[in-house]
C-alpha atoms as a PDB file:
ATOM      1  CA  UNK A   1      -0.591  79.452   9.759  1.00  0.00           C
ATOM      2  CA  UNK A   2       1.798  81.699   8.124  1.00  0.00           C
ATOM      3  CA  UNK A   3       4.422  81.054   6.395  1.00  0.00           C
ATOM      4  CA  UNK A   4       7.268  83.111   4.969  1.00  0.00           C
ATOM      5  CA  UNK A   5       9.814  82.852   2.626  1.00  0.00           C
ATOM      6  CA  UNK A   6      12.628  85.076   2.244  1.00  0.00           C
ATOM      7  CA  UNK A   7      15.858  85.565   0.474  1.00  0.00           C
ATOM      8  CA  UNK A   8      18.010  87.403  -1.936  1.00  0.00           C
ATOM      9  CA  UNK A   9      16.994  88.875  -5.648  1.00  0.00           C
ATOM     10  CA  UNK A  10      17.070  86.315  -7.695  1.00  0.00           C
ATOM     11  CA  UNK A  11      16.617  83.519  -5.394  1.00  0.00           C
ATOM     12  CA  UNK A  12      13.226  81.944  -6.990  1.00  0.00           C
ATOM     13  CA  UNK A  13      10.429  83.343  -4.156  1.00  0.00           C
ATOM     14  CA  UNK A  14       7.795  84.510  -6.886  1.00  0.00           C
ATOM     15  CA  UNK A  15       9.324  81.346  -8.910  1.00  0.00           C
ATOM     16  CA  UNK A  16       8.098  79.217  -5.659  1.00  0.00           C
ATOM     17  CA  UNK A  17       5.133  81.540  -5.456  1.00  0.00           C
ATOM     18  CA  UNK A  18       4.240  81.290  -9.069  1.00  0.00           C
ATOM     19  CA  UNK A  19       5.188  77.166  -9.178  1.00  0.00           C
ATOM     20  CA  UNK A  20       2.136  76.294  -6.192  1.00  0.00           C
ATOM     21  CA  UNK A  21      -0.173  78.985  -7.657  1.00  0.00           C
ATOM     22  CA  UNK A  22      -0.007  76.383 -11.014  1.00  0.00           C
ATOM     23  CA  UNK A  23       1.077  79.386 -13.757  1.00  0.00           C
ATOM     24  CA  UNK A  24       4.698  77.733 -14.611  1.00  0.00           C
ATOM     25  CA  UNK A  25       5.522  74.019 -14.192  1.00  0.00           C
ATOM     26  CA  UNK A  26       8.408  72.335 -13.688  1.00  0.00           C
ATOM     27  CA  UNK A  27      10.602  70.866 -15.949  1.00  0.00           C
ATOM     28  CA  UNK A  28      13.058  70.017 -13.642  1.00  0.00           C
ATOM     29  CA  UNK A  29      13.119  67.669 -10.629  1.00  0.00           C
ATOM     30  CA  UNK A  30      10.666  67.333  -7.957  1.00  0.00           C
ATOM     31  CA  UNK A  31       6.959  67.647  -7.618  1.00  0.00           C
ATOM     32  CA  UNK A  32       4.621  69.770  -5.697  1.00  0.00           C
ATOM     33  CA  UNK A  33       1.377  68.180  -3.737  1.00  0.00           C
ATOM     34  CA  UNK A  34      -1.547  70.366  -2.062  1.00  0.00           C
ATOM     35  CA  UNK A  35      -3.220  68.477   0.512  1.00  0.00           C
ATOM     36  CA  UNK A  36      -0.906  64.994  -0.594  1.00  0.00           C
ATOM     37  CA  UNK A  37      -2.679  65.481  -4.312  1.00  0.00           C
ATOM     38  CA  UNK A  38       0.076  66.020  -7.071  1.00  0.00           C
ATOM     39  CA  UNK A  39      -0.012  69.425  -8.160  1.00  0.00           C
ATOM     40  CA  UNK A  40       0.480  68.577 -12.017  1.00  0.00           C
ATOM     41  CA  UNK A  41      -3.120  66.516 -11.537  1.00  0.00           C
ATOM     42  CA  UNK A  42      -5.266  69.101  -9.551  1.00  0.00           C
ATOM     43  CA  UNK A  43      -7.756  70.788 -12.257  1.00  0.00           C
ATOM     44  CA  UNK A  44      -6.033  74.346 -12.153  1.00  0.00           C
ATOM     45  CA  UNK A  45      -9.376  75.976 -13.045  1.00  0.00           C
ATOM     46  CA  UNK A  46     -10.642  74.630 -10.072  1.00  0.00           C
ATOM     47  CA  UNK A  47      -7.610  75.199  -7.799  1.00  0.00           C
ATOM     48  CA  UNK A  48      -7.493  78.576  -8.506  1.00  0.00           C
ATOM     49  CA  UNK A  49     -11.265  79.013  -7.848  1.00  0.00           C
ATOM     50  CA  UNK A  50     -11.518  77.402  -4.695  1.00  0.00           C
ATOM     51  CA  UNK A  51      -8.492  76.910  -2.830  1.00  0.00           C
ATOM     52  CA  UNK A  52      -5.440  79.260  -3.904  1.00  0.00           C
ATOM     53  CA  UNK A  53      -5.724  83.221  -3.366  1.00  0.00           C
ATOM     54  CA  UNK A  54      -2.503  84.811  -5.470  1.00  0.00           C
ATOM     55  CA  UNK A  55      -1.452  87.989  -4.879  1.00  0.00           C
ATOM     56  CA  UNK A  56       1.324  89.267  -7.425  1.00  0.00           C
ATOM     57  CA  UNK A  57       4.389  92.289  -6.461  1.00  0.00           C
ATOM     58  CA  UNK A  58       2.407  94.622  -9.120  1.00  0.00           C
ATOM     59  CA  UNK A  59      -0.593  93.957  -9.004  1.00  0.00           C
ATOM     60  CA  UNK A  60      -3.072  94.821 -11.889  1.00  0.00           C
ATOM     61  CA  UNK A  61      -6.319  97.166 -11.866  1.00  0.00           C
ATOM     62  CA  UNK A  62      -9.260  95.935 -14.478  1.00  0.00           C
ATOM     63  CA  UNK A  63     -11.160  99.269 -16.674  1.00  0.00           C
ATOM     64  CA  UNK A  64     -13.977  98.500 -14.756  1.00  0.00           C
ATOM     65  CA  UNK A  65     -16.161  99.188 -11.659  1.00  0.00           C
ATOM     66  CA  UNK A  66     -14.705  99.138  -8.164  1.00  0.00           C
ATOM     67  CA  UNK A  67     -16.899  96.829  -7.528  1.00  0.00           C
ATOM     68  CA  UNK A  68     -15.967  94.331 -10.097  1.00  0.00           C
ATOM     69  CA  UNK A  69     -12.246  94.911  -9.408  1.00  0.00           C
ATOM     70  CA  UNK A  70     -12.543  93.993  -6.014  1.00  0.00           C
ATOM     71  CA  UNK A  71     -14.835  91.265  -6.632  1.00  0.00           C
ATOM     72  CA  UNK A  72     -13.322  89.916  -9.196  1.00  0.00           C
ATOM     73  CA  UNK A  73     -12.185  86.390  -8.436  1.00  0.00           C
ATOM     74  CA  UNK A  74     -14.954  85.563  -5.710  1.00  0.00           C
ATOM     75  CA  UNK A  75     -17.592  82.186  -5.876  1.00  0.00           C
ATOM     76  CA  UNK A  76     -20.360  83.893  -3.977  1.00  0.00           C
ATOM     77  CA  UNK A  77     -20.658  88.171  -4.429  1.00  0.00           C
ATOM     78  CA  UNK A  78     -20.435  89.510  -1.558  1.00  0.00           C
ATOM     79  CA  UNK A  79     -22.628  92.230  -0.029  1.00  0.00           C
ATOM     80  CA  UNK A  80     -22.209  95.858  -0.627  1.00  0.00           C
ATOM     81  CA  UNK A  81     -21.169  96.333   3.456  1.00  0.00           C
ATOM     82  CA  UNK A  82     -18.892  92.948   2.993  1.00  0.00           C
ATOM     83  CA  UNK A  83     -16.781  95.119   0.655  1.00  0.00           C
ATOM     84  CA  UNK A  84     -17.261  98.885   2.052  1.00  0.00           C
ATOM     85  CA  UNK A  85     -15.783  97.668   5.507  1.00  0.00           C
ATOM     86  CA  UNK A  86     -12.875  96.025   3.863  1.00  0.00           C
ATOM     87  CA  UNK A  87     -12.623  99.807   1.691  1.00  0.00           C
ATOM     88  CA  UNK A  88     -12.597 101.185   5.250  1.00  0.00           C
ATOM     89  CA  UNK A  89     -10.091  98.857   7.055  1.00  0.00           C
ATOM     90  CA  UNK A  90      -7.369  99.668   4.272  1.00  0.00           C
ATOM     91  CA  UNK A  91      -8.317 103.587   4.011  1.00  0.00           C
ATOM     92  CA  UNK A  92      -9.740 103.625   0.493  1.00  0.00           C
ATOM     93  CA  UNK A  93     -12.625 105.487   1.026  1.00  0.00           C
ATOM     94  CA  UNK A  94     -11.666 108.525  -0.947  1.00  0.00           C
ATOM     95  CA  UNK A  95     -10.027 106.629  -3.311  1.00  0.00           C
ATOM     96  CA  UNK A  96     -12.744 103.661  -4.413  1.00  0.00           C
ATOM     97  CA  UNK A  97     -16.274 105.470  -2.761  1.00  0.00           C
ATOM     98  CA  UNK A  98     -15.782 108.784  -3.358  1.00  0.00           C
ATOM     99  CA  UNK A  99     -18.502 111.181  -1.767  1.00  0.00           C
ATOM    100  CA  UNK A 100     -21.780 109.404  -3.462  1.00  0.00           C
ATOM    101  CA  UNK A 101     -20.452 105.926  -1.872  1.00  0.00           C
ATOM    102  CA  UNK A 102     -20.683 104.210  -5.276  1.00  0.00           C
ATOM    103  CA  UNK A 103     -19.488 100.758  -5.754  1.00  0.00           C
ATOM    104  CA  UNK A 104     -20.785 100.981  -9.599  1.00  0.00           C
ATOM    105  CA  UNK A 105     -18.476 104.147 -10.529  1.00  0.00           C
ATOM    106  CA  UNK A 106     -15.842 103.175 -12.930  1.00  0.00           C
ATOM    107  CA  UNK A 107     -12.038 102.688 -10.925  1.00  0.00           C
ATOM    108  CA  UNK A 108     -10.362 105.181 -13.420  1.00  0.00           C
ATOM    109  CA  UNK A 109     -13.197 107.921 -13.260  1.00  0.00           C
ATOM    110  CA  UNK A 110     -12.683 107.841  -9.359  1.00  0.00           C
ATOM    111  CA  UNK A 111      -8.655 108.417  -9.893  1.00  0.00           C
ATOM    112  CA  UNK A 112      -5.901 108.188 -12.929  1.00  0.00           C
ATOM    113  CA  UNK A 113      -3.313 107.889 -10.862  1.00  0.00           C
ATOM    114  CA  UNK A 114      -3.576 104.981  -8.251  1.00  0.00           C
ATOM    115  CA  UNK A 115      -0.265 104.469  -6.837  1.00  0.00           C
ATOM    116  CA  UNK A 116       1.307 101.148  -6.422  1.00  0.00           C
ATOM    117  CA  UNK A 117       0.454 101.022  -2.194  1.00  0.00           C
ATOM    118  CA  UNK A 118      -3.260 101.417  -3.642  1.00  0.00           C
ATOM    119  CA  UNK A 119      -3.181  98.373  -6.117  1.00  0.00           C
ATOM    120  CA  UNK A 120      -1.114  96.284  -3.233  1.00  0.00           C
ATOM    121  CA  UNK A 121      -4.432  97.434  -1.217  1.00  0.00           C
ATOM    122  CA  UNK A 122      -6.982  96.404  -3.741  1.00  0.00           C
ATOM    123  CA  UNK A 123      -5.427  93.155  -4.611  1.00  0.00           C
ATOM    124  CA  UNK A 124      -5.604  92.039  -1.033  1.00  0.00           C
ATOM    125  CA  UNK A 125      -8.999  93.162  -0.618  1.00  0.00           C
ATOM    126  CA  UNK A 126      -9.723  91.128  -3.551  1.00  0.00           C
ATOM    127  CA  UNK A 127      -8.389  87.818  -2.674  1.00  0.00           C
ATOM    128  CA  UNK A 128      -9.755  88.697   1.417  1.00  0.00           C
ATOM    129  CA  UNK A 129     -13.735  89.025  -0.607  1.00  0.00           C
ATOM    130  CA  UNK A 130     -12.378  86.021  -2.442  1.00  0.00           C
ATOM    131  CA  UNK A 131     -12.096  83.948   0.737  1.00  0.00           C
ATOM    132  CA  UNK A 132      -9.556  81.272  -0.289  1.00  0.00           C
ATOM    133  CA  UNK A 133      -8.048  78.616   2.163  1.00  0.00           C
ATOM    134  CA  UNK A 134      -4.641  79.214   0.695  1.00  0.00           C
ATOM    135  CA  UNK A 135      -3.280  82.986   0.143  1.00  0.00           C
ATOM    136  CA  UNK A 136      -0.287  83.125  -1.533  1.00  0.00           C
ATOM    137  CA  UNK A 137       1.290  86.570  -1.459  1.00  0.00           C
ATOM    138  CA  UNK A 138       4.359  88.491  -2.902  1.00  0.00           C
ATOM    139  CA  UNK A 139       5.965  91.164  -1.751  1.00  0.00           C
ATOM    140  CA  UNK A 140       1.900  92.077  -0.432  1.00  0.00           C
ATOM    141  CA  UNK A 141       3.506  95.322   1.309  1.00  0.00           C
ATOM    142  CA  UNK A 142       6.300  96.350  -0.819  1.00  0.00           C
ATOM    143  CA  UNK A 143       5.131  99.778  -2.006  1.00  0.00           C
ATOM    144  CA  UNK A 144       3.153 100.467   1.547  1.00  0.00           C
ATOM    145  CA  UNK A 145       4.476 103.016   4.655  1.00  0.00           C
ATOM    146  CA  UNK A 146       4.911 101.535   7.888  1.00  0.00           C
ATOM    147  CA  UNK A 147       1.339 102.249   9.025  1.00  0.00           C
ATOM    148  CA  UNK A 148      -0.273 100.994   6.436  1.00  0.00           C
ATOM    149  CA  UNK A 149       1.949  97.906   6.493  1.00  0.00           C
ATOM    150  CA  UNK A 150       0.910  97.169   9.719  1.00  0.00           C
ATOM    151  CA  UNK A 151      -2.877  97.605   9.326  1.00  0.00           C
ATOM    152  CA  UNK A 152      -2.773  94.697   5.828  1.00  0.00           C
ATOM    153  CA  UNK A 153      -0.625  92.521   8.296  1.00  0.00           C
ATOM    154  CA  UNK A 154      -3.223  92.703  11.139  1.00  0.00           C
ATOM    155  CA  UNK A 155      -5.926  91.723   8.716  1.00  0.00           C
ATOM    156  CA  UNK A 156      -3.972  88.937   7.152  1.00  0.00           C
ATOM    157  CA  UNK A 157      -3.437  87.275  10.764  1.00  0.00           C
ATOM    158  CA  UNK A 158      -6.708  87.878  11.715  1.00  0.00           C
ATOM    159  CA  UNK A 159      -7.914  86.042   8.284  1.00  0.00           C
ATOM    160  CA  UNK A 160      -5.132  83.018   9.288  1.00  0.00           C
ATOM    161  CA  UNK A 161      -7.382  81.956  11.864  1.00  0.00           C
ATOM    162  CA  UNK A 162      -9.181  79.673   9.000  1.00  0.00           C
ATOM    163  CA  UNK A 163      -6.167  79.730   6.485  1.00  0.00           C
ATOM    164  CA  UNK A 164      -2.551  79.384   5.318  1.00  0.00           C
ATOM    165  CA  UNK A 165      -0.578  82.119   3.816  1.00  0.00           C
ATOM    166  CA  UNK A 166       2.441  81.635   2.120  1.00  0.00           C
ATOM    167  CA  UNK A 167       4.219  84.902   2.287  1.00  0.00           C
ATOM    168  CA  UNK A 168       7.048  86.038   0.269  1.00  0.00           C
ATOM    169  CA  UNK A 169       9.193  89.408   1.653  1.00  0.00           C
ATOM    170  CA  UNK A 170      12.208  91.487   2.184  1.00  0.00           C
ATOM    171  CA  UNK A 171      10.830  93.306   4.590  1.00  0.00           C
ATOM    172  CA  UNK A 172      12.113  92.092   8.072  1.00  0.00           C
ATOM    173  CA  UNK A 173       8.520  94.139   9.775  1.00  0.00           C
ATOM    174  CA  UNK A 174       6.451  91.922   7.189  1.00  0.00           C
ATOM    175  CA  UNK A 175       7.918  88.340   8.319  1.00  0.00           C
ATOM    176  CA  UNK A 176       7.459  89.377  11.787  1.00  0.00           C
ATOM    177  CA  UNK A 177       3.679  87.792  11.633  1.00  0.00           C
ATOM    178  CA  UNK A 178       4.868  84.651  10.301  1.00  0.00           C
ATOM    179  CA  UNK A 179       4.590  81.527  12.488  1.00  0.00           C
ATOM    180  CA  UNK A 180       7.387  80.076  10.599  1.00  0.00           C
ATOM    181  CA  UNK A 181      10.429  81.800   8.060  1.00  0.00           C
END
């Protein structure tokens, strides 16, 4: 299932977001259960690991292979075609193959200028390689034209047939895949 979450600046999305990913806790009221465990009891190490996929508004690029960018948070490495197809579906070949079709280049020899639609792309392709069962994501399309919008959102509700998404947006295109706002 997906689920979105919408609202005003200001209104405490990425808050919400940031609360079930583990990275602030609350001080205030309330509690927050995955799966009927308390939150504030789940190892986070292992939540993270595991279970929750997090996908931030700017997301950040590590001085380091493409391939260890994009495979940066995953249990089991996936195979070289695993992550060239996912390259493919988001139209980063020139960008993260280049013409040799080298996962072991270094990201900032292939470009030193990746624009923030091409970090939005890699950070999805990294938490899709990681293969959580949750996917939290902010803003995931926020920097991204309508066509390329539309090809992350196909692959995210393809990948929903096993998973939940939470899904935080302003963009009224983006919540249209939700099963529930």
């Amino acid at each position: 299932n997906i689920y979105a979450i919408t609202g005003g600046n200001g209104t405490g999305k990425s808050t919400f977001l940031k609360l079930i990913n583990g990275e602030w806790s609350s001080h205030l009221s309330g509690t927050i259960a995955i799966n009927e465990d308390l939150l504030a009891q789940i190892n986070q190490y292992e939540l993270r690991k595991n279970t929750l996929g997090f996908t931030e508004q700017e997301p950040s690029i590590v001085d380091d292979t493409v391939r260890n960018n994009l495979t940066l948070l995953c249990k089991k490495q996936p195979t070289d075609e695993e992550i060239i197809s996912y390259i493919k579906l988001f139209n980063l070949e020139k960008l993260l193959l280049g013409d040799d079709q080298n996962l072991d280049v270094r990201l900032a020899e292939r470009s030193s200028a990746i624009s923030g639609g091409e970090k939005q792309k890699i950070a999805i392709i990294r938490m899709m390689l990681m293969n959580p069962s949750v996917m939290l994501l902010d803003e995931p399309t926020s920097n991204l034209d309508s066509l390329n919008e539309a090809i992350i959102l196909r692959s995210l509700d393809k990948e929903t047939e096993r998973k939940s998404v939470v899904l935080v947006s302003h963009r009224a295109s983006t919540m249209g895949i939700a099963d529930v706002v």
